[in-house]
PDB file of N, CA and C in Angstrom:
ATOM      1  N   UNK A   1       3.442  27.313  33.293  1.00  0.00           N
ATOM      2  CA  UNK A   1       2.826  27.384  34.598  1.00  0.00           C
ATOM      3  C   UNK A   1       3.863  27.635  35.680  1.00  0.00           C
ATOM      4  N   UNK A   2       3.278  28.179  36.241  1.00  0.00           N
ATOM      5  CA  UNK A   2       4.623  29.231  37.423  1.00  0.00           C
ATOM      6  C   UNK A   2       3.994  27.736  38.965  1.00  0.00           C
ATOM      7  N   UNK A   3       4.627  28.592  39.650  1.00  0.00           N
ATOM      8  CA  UNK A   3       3.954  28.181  41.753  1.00  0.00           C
ATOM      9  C   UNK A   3       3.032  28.607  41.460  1.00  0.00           C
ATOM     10  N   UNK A   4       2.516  29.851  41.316  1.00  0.00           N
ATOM     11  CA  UNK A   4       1.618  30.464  41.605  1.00  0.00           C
ATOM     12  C   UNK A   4      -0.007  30.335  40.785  1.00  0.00           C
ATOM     13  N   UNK A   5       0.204  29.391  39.685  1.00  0.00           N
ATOM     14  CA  UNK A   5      -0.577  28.919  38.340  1.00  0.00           C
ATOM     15  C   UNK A   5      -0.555  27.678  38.658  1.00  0.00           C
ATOM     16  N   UNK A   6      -1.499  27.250  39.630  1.00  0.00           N
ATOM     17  CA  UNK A   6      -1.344  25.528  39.662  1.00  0.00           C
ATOM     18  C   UNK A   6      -2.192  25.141  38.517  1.00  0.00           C
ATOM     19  N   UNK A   7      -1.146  23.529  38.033  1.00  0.00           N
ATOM     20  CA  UNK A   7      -2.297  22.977  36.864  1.00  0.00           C
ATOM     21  C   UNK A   7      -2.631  21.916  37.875  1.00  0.00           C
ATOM     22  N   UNK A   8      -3.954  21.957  37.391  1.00  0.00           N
ATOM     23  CA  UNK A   8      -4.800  20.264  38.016  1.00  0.00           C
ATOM     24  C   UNK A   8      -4.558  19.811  36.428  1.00  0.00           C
ATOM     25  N   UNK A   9      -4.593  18.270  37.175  1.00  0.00           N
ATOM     26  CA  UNK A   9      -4.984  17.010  35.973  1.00  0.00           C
ATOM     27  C   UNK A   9      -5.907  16.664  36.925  1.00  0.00           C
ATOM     28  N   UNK A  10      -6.870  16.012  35.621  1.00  0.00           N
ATOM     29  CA  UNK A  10      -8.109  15.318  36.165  1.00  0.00           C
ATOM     30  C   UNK A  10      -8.622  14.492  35.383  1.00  0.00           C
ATOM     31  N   UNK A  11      -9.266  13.628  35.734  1.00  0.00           N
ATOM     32  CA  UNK A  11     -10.018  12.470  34.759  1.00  0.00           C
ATOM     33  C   UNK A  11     -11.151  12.299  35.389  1.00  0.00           C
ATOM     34  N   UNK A  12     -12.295  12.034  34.145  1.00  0.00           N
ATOM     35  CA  UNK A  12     -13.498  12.019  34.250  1.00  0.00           C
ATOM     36  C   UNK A  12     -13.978  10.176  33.699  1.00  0.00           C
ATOM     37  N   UNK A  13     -14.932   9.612  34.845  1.00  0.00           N
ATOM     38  CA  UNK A  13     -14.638   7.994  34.496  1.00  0.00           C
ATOM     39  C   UNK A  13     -16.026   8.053  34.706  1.00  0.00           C
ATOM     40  N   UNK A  14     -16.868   7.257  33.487  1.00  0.00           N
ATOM     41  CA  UNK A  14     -18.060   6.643  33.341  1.00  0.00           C
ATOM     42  C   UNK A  14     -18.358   4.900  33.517  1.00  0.00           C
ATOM     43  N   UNK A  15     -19.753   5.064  34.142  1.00  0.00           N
ATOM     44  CA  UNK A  15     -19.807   3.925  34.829  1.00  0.00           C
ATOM     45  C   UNK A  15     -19.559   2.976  35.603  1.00  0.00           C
ATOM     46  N   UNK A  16     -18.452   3.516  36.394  1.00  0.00           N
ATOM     47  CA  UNK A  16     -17.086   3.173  36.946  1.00  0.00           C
ATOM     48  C   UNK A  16     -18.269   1.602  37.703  1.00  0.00           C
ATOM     49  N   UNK A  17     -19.552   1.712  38.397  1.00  0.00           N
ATOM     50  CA  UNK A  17     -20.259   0.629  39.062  1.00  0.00           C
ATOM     51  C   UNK A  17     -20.114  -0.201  38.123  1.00  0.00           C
ATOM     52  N   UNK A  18     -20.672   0.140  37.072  1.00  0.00           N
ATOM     53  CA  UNK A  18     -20.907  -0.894  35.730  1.00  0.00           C
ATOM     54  C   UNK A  18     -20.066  -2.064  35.624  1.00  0.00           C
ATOM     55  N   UNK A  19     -18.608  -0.872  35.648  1.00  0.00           N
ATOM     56  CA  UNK A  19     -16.987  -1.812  34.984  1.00  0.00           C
ATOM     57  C   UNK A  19     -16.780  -3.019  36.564  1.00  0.00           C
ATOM     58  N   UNK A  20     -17.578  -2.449  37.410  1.00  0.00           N
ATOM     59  CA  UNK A  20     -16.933  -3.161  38.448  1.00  0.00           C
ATOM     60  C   UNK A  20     -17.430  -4.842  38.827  1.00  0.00           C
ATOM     61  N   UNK A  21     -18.659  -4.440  37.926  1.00  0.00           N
ATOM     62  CA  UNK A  21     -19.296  -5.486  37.997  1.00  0.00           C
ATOM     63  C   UNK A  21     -19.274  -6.784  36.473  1.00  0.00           C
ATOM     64  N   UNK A  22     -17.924  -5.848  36.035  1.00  0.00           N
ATOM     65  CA  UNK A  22     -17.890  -7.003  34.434  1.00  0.00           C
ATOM     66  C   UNK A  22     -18.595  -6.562  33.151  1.00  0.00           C
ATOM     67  N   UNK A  23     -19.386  -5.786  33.733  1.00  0.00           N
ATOM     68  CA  UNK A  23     -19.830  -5.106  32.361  1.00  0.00           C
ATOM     69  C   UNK A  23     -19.155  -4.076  31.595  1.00  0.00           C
ATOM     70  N   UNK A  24     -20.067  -3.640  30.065  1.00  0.00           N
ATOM     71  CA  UNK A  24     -19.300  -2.986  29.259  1.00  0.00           C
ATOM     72  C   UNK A  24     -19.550  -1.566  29.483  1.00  0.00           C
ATOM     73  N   UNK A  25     -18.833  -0.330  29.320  1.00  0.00           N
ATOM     74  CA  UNK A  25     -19.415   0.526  29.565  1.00  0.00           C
ATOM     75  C   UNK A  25     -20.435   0.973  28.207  1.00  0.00           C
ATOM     76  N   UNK A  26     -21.413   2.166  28.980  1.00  0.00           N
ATOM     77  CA  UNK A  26     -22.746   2.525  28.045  1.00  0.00           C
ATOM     78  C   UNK A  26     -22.085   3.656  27.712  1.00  0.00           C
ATOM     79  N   UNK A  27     -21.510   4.490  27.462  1.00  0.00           N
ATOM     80  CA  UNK A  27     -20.707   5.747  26.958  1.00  0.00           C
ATOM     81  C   UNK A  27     -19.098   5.451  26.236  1.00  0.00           C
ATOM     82  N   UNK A  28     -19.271   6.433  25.472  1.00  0.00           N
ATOM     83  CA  UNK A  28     -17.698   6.900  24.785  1.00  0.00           C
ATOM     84  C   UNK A  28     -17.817   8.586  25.025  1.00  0.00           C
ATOM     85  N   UNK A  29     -16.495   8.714  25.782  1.00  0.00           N
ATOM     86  CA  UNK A  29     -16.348  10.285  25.468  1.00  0.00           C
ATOM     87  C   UNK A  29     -15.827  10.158  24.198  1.00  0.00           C
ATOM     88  N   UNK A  30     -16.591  11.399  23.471  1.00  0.00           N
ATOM     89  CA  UNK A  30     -16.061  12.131  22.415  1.00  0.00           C
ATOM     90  C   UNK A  30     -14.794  12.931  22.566  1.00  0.00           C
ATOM     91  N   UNK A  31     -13.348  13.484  21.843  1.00  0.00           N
ATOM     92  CA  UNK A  31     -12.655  13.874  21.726  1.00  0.00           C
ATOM     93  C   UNK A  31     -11.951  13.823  23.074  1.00  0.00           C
ATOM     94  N   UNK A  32     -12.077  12.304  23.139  1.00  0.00           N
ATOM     95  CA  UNK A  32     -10.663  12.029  24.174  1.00  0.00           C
ATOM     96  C   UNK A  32      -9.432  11.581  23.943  1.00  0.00           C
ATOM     97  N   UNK A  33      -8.261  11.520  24.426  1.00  0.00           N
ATOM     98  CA  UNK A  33      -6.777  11.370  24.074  1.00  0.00           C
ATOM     99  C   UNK A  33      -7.220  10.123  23.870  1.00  0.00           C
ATOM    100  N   UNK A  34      -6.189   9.711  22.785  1.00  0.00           N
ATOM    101  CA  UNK A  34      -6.415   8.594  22.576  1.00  0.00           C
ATOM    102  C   UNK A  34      -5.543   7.456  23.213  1.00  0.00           C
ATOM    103  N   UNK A  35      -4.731   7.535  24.229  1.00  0.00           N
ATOM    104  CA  UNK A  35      -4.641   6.931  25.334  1.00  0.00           C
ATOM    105  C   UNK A  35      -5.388   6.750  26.344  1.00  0.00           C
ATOM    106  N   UNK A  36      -6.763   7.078  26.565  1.00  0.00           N
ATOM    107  CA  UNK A  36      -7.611   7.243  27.094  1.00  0.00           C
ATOM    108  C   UNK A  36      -8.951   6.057  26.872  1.00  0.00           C
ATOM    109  N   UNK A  37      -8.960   5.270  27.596  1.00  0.00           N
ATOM    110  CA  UNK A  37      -9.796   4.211  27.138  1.00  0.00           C
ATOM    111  C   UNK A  37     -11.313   4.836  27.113  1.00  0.00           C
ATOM    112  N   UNK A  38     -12.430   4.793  26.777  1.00  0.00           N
ATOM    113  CA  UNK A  38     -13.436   5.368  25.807  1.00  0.00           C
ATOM    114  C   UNK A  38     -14.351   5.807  26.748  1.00  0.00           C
ATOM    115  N   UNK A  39     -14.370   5.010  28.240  1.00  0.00           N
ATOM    116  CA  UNK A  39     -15.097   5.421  28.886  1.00  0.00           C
ATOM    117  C   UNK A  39     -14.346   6.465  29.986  1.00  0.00           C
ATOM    118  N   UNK A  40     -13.131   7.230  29.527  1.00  0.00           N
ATOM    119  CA  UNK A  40     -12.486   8.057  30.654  1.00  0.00           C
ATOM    120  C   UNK A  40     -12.228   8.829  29.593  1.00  0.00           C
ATOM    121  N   UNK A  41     -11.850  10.383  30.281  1.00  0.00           N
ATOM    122  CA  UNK A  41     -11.810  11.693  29.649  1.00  0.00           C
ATOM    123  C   UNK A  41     -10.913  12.326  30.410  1.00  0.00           C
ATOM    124  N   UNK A  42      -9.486  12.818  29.830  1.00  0.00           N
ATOM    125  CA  UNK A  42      -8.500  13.404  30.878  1.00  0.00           C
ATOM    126  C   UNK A  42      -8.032  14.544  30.449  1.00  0.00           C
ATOM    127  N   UNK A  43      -7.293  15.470  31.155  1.00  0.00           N
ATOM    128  CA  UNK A  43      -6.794  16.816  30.727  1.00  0.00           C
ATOM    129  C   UNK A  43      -6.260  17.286  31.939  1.00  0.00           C
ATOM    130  N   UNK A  44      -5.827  18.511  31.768  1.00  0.00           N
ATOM    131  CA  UNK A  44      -5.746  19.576  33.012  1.00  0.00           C
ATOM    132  C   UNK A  44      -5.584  20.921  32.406  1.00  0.00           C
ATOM    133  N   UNK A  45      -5.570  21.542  33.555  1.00  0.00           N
ATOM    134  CA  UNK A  45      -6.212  22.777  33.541  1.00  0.00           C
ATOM    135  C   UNK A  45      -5.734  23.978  34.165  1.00  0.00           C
ATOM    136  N   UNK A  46      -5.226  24.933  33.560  1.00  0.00           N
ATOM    137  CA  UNK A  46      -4.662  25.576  34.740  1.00  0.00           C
ATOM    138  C   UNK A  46      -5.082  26.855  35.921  1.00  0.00           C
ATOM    139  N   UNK A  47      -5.073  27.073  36.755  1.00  0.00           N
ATOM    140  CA  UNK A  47      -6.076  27.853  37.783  1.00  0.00           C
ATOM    141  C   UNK A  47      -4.662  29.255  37.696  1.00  0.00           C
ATOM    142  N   UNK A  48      -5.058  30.363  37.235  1.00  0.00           N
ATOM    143  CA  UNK A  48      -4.400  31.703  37.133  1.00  0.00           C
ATOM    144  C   UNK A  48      -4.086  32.163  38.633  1.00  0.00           C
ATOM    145  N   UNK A  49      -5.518  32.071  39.172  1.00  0.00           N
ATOM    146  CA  UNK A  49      -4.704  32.486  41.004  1.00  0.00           C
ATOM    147  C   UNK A  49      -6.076  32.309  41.872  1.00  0.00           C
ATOM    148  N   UNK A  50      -6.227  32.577  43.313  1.00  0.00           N
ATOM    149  CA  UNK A  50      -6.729  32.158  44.115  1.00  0.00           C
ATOM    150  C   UNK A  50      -8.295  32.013  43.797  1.00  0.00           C
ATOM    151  N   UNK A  51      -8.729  31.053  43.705  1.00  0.00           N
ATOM    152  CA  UNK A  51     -10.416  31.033  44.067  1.00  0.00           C
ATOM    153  C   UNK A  51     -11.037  31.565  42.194  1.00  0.00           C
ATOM    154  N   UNK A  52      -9.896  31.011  41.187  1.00  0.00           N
ATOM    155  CA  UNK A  52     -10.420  31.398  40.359  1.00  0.00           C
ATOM    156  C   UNK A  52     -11.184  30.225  40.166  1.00  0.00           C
ATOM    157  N   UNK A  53     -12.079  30.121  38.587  1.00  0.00           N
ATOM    158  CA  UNK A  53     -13.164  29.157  38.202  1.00  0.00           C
ATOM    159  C   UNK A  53     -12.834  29.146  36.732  1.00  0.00           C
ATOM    160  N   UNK A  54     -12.528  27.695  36.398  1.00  0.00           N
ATOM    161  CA  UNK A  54     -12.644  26.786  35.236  1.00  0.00           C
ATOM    162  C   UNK A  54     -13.747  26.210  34.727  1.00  0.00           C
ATOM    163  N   UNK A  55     -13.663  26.445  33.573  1.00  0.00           N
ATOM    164  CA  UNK A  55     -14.938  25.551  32.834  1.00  0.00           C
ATOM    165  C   UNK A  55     -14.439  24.256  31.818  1.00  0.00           C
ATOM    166  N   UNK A  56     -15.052  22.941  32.330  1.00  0.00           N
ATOM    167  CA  UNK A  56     -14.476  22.360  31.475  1.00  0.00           C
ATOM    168  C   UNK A  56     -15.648  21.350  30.594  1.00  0.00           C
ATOM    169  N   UNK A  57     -15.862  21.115  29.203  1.00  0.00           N
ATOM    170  CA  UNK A  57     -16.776  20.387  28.883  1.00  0.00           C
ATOM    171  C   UNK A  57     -16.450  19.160  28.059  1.00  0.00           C
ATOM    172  N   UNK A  58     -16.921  18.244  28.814  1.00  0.00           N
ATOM    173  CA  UNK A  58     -16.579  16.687  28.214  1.00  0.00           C
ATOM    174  C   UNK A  58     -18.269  16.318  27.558  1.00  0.00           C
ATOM    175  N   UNK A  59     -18.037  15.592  26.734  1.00  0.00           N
ATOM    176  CA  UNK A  59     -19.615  15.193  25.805  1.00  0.00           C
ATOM    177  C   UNK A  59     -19.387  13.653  25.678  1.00  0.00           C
ATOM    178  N   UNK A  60     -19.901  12.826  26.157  1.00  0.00           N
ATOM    179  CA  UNK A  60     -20.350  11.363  26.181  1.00  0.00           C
ATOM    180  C   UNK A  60     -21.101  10.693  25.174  1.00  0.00           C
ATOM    181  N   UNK A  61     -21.535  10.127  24.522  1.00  0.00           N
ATOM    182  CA  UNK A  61     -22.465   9.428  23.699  1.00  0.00           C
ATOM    183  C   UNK A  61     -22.741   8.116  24.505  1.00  0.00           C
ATOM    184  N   UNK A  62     -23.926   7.725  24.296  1.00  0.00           N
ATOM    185  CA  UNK A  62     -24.339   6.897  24.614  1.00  0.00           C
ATOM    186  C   UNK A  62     -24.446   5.575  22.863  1.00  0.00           C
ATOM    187  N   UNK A  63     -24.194   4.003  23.911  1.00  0.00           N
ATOM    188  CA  UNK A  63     -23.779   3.601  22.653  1.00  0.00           C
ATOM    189  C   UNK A  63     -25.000   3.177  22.242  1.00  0.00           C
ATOM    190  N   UNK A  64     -25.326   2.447  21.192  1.00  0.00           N
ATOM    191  CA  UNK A  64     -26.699   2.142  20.480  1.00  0.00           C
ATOM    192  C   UNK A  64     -27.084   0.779  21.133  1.00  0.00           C
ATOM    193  N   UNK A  65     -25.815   0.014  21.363  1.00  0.00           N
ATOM    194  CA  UNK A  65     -26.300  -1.743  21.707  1.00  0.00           C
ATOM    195  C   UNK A  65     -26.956  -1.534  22.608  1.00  0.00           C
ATOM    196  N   UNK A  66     -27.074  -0.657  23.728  1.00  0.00           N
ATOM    197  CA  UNK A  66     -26.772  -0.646  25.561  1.00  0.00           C
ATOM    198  C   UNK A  66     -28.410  -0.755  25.236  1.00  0.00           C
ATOM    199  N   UNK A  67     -28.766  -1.814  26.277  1.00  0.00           N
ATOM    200  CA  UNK A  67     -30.721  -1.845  26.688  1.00  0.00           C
ATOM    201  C   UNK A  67     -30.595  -1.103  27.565  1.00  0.00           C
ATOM    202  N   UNK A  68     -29.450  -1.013  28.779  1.00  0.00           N
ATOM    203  CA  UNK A  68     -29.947   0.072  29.984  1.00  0.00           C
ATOM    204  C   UNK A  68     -29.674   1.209  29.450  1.00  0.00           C
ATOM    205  N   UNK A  69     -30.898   1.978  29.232  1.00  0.00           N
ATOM    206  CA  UNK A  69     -30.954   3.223  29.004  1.00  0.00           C
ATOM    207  C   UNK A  69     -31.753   4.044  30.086  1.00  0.00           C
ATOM    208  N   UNK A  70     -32.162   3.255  30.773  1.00  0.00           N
ATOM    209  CA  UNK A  70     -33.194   4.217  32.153  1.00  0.00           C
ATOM    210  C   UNK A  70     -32.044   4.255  33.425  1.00  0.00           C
ATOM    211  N   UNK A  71     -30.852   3.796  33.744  1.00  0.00           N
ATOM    212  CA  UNK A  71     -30.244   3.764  35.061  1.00  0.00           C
ATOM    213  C   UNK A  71     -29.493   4.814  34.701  1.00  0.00           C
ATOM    214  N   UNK A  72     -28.913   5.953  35.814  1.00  0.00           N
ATOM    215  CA  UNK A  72     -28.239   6.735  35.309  1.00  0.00           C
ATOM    216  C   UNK A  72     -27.283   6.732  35.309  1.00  0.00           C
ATOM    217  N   UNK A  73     -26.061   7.542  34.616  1.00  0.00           N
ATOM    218  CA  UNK A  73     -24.986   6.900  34.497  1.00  0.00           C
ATOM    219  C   UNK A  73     -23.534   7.896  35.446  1.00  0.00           C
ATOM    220  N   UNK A  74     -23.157   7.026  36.139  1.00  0.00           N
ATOM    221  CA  UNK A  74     -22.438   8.099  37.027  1.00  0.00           C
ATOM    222  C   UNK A  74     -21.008   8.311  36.284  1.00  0.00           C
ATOM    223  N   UNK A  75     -20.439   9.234  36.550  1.00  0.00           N
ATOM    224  CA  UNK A  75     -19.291  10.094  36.471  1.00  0.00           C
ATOM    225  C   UNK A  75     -18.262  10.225  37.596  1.00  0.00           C
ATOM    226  N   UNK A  76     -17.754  10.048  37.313  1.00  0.00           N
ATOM    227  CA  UNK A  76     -16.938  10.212  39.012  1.00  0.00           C
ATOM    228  C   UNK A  76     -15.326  10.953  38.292  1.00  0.00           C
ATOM    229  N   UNK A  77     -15.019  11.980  39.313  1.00  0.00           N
ATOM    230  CA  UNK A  77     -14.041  13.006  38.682  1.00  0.00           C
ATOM    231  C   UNK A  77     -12.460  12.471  39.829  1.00  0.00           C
ATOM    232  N   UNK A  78     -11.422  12.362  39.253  1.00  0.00           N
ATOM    233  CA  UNK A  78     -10.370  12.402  40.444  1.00  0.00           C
ATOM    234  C   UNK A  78      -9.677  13.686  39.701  1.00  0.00           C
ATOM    235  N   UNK A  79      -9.291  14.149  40.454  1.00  0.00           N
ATOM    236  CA  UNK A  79      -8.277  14.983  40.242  1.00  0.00           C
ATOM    237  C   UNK A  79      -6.636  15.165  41.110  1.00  0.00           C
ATOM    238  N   UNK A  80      -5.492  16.160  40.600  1.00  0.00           N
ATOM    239  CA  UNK A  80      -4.775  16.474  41.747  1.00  0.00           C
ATOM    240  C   UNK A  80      -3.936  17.534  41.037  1.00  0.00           C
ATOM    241  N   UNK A  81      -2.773  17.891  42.010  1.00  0.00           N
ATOM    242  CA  UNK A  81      -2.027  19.178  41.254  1.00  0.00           C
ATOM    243  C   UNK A  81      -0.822  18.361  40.417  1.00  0.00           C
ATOM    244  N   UNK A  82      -0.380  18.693  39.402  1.00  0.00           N
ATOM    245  CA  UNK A  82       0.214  18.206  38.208  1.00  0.00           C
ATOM    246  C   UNK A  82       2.068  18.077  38.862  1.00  0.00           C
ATOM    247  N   UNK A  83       2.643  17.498  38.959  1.00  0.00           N
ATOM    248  CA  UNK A  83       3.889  17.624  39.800  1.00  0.00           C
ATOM    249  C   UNK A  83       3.687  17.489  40.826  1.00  0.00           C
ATOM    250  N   UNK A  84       2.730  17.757  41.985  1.00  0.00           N
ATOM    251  CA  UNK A  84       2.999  17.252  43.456  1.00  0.00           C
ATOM    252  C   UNK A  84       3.697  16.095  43.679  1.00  0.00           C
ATOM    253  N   UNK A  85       3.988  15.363  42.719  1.00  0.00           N
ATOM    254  CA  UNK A  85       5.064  14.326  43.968  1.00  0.00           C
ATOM    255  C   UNK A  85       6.481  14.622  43.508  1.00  0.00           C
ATOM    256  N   UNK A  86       6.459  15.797  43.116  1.00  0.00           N
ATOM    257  CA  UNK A  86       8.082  15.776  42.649  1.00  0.00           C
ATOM    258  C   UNK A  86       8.381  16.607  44.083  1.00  0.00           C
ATOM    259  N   UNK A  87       9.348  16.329  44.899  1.00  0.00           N
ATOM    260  CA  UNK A  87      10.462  16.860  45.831  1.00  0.00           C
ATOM    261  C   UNK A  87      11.173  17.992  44.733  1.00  0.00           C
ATOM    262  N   UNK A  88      11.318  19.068  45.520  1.00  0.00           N
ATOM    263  CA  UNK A  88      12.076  19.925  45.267  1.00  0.00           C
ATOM    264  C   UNK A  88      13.013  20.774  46.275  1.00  0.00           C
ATOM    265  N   UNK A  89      13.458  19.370  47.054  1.00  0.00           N
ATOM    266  CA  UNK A  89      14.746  19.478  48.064  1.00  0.00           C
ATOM    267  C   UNK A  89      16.037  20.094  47.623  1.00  0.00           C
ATOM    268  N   UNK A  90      16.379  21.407  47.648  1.00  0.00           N
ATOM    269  CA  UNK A  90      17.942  21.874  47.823  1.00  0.00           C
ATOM    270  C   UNK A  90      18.698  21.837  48.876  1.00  0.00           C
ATOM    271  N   UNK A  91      19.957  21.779  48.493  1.00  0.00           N
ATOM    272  CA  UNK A  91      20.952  21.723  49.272  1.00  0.00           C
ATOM    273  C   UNK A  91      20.888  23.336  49.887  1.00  0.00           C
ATOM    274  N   UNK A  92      21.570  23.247  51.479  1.00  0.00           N
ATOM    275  CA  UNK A  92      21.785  24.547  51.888  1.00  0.00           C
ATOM    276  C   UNK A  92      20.576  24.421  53.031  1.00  0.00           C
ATOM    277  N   UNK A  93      20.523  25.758  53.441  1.00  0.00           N
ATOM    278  CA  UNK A  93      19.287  25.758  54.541  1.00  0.00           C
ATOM    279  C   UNK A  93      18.605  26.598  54.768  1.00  0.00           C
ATOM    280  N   UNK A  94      18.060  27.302  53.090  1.00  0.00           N
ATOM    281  CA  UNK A  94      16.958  27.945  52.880  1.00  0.00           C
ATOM    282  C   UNK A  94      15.957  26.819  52.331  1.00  0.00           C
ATOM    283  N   UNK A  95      14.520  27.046  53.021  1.00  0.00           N
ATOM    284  CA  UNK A  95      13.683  25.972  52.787  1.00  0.00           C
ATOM    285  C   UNK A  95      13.358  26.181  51.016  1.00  0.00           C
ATOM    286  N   UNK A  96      12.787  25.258  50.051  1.00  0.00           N
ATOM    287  CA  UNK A  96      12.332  25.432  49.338  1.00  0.00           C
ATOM    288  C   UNK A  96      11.373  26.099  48.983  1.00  0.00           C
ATOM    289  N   UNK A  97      11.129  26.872  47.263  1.00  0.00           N
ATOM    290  CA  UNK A  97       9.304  26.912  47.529  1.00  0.00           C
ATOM    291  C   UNK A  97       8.452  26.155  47.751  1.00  0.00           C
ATOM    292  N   UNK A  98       7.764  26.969  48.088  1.00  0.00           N
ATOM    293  CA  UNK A  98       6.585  26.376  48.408  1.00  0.00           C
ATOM    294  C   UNK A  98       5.330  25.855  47.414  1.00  0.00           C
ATOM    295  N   UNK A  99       4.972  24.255  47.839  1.00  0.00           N
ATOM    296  CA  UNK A  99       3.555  24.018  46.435  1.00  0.00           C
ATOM    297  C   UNK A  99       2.514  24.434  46.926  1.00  0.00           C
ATOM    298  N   UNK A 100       1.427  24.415  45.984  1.00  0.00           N
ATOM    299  CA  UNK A 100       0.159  24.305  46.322  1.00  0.00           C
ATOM    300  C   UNK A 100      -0.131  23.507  46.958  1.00  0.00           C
ATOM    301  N   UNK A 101      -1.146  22.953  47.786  1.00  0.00           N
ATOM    302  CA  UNK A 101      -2.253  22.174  48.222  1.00  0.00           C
ATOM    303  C   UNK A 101      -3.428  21.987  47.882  1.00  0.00           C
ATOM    304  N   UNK A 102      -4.189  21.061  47.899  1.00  0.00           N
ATOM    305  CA  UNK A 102      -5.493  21.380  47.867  1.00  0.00           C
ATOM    306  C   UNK A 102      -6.206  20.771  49.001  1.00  0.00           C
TER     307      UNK A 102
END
């Protein structure tokens, strides 16, 4: 990945109300890292150049114990650009490149 090829990382978190309230979560993503505790799904992705579009597909199961099966179950996505907090200060007094934003 160049400047110009930003990667996002992102994670995808189920039930996040649920967990907040002590409960267990009602989902496992399927084919998540396995550093990834069961109800989060992470990766990144990389964007080729301006205003392009990614597709990304995560698949959940729902577990068998769970009685709530009628509330729905939210998702909530964070994302950011992969390296933004690294400084890339040189010496001298041509400014650096430049990162992305979002």
């Amino acid at each position: 990945p160049s400047l110009l090829s930003p990667v996002l990382e992102y994670v995808l978190d189920a039930d996040t109300d649920r967990r907040r309230r002590g409960q267990a979560p009602r989902v496992s993503f399927l084919g998540r890292r396995p550093s990834d505790p069961e109800h989060q799904f992470s990766d990144t992705v990389e964007l080729p150049r301006q205003h392009a579009r990614a597709c990304i597909k995560a698949t959940f199961q729902l577990h068998d114990s769970i009685r709530d099966k009628l509330r729905p179950i939210a998702i909530t996505l964070a994302y950011g650009i992969q390296g933004a907090g690294a400084g890339r200060r040189g010496r001298g007094t041509t400014l650096p490149p430049l990162l992305p934003v979002l």
